[in-house]
PDB file of N, CA and C in Angstrom:
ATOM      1  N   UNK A   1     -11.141  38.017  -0.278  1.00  0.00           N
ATOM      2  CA  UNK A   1     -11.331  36.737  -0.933  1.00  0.00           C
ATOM      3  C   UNK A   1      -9.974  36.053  -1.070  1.00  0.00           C
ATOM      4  N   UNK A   2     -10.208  34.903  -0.939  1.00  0.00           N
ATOM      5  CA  UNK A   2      -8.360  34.139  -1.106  1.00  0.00           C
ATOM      6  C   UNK A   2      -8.357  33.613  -2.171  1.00  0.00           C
ATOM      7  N   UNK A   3      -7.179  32.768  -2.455  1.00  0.00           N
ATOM      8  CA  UNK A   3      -7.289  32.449  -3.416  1.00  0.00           C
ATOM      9  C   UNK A   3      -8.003  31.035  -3.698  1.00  0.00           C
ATOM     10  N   UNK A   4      -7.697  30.811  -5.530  1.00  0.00           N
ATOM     11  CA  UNK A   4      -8.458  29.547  -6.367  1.00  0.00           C
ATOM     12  C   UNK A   4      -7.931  28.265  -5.432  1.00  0.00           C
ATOM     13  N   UNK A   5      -8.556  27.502  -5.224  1.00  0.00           N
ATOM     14  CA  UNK A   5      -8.102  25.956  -4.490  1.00  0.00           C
ATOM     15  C   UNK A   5      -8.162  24.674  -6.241  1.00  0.00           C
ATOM     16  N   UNK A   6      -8.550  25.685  -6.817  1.00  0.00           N
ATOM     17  CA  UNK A   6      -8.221  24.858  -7.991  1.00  0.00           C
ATOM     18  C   UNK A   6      -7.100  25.331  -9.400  1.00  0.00           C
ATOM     19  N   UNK A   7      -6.528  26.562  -8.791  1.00  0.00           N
ATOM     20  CA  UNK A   7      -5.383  27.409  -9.563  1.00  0.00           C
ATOM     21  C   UNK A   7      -4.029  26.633  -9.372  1.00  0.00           C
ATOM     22  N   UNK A   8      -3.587  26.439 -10.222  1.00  0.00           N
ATOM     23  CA  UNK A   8      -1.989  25.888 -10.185  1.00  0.00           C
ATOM     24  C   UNK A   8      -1.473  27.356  -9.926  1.00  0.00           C
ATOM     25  N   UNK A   9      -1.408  28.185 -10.693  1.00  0.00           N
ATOM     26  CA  UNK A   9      -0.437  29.304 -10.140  1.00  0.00           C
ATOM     27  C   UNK A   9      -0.150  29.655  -8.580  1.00  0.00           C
ATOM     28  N   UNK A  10      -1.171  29.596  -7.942  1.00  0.00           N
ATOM     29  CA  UNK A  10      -0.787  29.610  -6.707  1.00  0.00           C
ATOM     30  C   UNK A  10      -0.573  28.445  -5.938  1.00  0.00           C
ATOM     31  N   UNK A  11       0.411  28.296  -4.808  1.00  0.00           N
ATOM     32  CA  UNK A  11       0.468  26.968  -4.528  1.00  0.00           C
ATOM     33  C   UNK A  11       0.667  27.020  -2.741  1.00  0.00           C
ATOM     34  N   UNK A  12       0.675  26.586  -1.607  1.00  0.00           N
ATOM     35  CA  UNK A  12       0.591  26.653  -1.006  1.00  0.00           C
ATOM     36  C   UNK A  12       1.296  25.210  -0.093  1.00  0.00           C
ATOM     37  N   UNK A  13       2.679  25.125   0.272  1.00  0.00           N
ATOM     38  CA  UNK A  13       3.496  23.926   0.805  1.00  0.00           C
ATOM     39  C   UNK A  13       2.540  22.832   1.241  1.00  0.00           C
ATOM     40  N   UNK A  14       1.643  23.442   2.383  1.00  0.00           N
ATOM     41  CA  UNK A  14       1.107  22.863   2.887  1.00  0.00           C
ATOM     42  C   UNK A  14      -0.363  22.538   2.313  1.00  0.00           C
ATOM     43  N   UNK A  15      -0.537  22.277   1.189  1.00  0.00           N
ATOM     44  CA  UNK A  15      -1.440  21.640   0.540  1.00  0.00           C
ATOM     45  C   UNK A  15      -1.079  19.945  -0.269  1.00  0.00           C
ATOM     46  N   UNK A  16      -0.005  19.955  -0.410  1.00  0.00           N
ATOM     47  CA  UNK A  16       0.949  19.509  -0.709  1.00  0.00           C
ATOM     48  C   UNK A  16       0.965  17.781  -0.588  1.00  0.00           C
ATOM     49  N   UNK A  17       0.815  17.683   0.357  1.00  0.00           N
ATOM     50  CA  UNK A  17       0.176  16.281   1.402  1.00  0.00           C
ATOM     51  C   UNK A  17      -0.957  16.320   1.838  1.00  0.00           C
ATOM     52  N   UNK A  18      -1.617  15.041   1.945  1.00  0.00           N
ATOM     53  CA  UNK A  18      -2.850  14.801   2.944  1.00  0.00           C
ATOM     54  C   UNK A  18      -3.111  15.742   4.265  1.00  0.00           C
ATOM     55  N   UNK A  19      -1.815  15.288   5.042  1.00  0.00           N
ATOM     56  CA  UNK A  19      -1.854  15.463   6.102  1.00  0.00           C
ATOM     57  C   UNK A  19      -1.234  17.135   6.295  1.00  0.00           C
ATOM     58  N   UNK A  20      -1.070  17.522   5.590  1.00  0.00           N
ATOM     59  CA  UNK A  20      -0.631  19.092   5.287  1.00  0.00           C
ATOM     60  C   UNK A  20      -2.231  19.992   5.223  1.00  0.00           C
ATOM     61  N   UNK A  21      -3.241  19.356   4.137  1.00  0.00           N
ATOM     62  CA  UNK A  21      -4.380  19.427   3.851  1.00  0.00           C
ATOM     63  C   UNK A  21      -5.010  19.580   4.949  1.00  0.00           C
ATOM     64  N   UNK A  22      -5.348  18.326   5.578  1.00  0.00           N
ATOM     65  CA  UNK A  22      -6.215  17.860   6.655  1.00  0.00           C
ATOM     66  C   UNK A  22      -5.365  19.167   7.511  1.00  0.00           C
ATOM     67  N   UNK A  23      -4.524  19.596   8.433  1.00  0.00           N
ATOM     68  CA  UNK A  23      -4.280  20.406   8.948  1.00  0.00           C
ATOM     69  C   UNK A  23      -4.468  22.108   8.657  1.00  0.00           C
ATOM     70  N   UNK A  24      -4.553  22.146   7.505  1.00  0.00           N
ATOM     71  CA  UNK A  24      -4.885  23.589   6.893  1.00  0.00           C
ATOM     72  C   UNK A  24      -6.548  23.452   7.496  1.00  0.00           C
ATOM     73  N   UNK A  25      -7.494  22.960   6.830  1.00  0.00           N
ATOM     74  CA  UNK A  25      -8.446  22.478   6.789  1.00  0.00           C
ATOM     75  C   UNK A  25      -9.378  22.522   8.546  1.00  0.00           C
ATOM     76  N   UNK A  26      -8.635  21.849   9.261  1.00  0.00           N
ATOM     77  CA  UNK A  26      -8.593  21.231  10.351  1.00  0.00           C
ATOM     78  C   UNK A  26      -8.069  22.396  11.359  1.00  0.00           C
ATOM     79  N   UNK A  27      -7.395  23.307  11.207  1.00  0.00           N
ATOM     80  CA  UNK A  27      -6.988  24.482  11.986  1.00  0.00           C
ATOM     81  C   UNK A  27      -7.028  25.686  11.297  1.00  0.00           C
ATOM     82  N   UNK A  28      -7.469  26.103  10.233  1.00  0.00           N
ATOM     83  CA  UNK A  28      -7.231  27.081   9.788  1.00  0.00           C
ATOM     84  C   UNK A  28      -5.957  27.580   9.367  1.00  0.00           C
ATOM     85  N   UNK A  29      -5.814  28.596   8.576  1.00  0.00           N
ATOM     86  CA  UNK A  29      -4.556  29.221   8.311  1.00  0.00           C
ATOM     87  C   UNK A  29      -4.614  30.804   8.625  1.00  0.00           C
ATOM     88  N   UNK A  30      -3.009  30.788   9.049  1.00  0.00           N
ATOM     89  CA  UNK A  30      -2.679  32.230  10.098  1.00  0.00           C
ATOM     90  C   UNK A  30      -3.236  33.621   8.652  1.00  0.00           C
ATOM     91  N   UNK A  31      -4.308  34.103   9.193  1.00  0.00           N
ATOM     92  CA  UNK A  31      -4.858  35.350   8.331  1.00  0.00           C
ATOM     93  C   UNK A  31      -5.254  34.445   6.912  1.00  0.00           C
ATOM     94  N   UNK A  32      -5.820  33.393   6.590  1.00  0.00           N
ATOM     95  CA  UNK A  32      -6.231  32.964   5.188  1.00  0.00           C
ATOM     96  C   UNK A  32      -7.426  32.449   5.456  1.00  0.00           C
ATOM     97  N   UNK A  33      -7.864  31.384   6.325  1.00  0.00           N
ATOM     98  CA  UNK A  33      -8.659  30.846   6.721  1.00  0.00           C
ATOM     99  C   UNK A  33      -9.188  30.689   7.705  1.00  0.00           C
ATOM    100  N   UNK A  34     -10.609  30.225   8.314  1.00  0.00           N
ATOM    101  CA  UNK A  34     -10.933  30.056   9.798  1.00  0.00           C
ATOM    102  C   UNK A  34     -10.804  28.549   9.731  1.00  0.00           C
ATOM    103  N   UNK A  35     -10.863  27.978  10.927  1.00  0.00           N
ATOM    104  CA  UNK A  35     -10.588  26.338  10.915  1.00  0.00           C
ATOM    105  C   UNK A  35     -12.063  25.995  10.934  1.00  0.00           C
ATOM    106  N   UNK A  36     -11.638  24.912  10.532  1.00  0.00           N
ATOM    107  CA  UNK A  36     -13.108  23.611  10.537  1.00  0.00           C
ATOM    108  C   UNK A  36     -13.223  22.752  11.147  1.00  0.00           C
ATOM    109  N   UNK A  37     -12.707  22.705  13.005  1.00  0.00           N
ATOM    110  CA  UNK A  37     -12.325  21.567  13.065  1.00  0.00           C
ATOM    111  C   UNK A  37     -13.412  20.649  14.060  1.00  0.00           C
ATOM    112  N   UNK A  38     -13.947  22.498  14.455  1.00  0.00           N
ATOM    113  CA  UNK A  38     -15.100  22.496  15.558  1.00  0.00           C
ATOM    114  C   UNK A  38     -16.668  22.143  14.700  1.00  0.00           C
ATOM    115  N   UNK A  39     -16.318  22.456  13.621  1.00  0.00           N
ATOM    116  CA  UNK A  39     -18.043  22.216  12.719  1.00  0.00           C
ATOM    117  C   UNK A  39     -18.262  21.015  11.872  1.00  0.00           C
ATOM    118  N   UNK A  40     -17.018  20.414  11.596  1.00  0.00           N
ATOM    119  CA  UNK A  40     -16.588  18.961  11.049  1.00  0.00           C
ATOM    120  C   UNK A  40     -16.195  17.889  11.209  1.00  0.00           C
ATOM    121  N   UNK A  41     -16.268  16.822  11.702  1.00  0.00           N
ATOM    122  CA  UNK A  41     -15.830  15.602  11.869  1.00  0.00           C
ATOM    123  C   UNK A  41     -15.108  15.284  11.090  1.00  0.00           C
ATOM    124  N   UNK A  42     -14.117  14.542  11.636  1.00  0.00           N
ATOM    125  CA  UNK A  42     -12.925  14.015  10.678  1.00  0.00           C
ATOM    126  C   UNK A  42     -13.480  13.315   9.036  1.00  0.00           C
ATOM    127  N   UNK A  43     -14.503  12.522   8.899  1.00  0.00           N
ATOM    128  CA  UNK A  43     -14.956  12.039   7.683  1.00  0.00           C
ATOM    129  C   UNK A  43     -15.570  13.559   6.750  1.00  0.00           C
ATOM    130  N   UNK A  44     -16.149  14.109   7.034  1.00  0.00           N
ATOM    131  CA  UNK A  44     -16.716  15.442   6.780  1.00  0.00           C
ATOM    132  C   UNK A  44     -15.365  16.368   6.271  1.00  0.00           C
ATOM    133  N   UNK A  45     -14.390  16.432   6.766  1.00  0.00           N
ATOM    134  CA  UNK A  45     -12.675  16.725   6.343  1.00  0.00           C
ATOM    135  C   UNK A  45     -12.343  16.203   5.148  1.00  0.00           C
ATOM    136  N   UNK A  46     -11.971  14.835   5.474  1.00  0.00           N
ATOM    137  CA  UNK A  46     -11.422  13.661   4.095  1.00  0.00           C
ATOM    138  C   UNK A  46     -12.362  14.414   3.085  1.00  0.00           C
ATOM    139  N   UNK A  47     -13.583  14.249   3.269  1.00  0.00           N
ATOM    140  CA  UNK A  47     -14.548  14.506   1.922  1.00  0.00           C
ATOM    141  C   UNK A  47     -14.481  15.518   1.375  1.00  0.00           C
ATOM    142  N   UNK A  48     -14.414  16.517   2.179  1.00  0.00           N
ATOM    143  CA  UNK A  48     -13.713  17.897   1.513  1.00  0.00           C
ATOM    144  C   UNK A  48     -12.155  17.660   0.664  1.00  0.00           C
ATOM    145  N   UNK A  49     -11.193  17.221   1.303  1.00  0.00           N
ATOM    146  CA  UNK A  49     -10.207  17.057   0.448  1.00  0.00           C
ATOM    147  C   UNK A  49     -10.259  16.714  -0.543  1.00  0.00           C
ATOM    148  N   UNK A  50     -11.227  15.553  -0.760  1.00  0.00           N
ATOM    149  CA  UNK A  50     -11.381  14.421  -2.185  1.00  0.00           C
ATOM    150  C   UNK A  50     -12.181  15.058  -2.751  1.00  0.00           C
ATOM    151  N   UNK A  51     -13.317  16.188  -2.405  1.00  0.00           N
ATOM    152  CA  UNK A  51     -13.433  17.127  -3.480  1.00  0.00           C
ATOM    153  C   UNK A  51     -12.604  18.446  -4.372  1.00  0.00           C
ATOM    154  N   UNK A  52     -11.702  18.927  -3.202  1.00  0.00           N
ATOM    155  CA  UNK A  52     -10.356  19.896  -3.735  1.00  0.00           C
ATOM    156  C   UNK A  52      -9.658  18.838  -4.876  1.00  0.00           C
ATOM    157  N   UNK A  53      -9.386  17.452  -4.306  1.00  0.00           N
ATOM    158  CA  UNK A  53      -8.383  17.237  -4.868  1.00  0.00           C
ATOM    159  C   UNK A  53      -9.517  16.780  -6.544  1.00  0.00           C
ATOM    160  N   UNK A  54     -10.367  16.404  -6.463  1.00  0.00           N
ATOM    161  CA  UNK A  54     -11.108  16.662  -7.475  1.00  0.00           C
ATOM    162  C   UNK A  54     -11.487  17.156  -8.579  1.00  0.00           C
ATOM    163  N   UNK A  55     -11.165  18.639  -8.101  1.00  0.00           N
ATOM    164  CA  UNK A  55     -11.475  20.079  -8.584  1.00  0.00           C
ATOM    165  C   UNK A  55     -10.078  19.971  -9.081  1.00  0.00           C
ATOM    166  N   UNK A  56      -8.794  19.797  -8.726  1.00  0.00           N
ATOM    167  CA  UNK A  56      -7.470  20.231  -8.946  1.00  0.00           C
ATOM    168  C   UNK A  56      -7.239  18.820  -9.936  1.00  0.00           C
ATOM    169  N   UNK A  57      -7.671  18.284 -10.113  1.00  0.00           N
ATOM    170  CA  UNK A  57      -7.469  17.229 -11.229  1.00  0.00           C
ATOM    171  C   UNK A  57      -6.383  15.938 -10.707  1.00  0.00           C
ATOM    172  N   UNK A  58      -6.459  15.718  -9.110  1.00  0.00           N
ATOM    173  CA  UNK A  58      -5.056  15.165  -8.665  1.00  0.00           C
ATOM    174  C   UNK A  58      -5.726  13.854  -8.281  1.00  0.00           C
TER     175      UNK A  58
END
């Protein structure tokens, strides 16, 4: 299991920015995540972010 996407203690550079986001998101991360880039359309992405960033109070 990884970690909270709504935990301040952990933080992750590349969450950091949009376009840091959209790329985590969008390719996966090395051993954290699988990418989304093949099952999501770019609007389907954004909307995910604006719910993280949601959840994270930003």
């Amino acid at each position: 299991m990884g970690p909270s996407l709504v935990d301040d203690t952990w933080t992750h550079e590349g969450l950091e920015t949009d376009k840091g986001m959209f790329e985590i998101i969008y390719g996966g991360g090395v051993g954290a995540m699988q990418a989304f880039g093949r099952r999501y359309d770019q609007d389907q992405i954004l909307r995910v972010m604006a719910y993280i960033r949601q959840l994270r109070g930003n």
